[in-house]
Protein backbone atom coordinates (compact mmCIF):
# COMPACT_ATOMS: atom_id res chain seq x y z
CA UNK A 1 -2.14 15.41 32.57
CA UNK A 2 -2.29 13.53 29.39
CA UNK A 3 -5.49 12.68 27.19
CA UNK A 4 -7.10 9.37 26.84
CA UNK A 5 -4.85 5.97 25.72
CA UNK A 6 -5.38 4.81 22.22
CA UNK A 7 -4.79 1.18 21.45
CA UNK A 8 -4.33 -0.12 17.77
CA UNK A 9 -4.90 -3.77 16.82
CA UNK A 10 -4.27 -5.43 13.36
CA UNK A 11 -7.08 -8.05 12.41
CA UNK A 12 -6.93 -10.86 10.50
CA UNK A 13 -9.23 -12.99 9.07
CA UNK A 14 -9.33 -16.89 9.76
CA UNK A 15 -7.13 -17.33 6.61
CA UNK A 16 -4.73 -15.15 7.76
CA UNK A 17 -5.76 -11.69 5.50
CA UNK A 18 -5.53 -8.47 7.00
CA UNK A 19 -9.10 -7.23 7.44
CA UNK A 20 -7.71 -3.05 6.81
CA UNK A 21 -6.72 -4.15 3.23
CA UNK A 22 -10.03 -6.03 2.54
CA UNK A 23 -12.31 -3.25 3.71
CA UNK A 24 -10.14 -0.36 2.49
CA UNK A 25 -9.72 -2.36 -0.73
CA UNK A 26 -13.53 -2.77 -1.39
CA UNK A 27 -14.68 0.70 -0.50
CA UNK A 28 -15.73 -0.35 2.66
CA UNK A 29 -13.34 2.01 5.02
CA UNK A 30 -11.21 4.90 4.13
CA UNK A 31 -7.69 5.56 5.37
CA UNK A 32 -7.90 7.70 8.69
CA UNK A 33 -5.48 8.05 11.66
CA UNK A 34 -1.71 8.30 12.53
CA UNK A 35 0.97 6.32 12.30
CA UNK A 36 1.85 4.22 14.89
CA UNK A 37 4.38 1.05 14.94
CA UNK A 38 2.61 -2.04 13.96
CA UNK A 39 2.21 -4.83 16.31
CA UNK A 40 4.10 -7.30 13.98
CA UNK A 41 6.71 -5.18 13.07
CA UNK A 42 5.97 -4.13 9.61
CA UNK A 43 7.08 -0.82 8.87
CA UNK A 44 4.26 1.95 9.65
CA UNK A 45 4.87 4.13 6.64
CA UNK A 46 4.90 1.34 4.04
CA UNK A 47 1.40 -0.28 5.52
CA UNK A 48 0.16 3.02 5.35
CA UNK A 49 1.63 3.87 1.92
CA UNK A 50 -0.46 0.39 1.32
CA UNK A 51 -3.29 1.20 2.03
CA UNK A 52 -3.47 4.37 0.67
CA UNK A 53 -3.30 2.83 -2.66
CA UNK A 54 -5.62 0.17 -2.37
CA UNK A 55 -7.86 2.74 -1.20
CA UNK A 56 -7.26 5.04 -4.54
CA UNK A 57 -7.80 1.79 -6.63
CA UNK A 58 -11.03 1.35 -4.49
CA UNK A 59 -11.92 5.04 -5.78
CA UNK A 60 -11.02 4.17 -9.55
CA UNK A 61 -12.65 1.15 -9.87
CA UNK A 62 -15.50 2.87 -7.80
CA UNK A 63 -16.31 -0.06 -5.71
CA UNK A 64 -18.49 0.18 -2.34
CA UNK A 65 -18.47 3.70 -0.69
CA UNK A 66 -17.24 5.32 -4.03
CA UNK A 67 -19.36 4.06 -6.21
CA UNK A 68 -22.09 7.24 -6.44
């Protein structure tokens, strides 16, 4: 028997921005899950490599979450 389905989704904001880099890049969500292939064909490891550095400028600049 296998576990519970897991469904991704990309959002993007009326202008067409992808709402994972505006949260992650504001300190408003942290990086956290597995890769999986992307919806729109972008490569999995390079979004993720993406994010993960907007989310360590996030912690230099110590904007939203990081900032205390």
């Amino acid at each position: 028997m296998f576990g519970p389905r897991r469904y991704y989704a990309l959002v993007y904001t009326a202008d067409g921005r992808d709402l994972a880099e505006l949260l992650v890049r504001n300190g408003l969500a942290r990086i956290y899950g597995t890769r999986t292939p992307t919806p729109d064909g972008r490569d999995s490891r390079a979004y993720r490599r993406r994010l993960k550095e907007l989310e360590a400028q996030a912690k230099r600049q110590q904007v939203g979450a990081w900032k205390h």
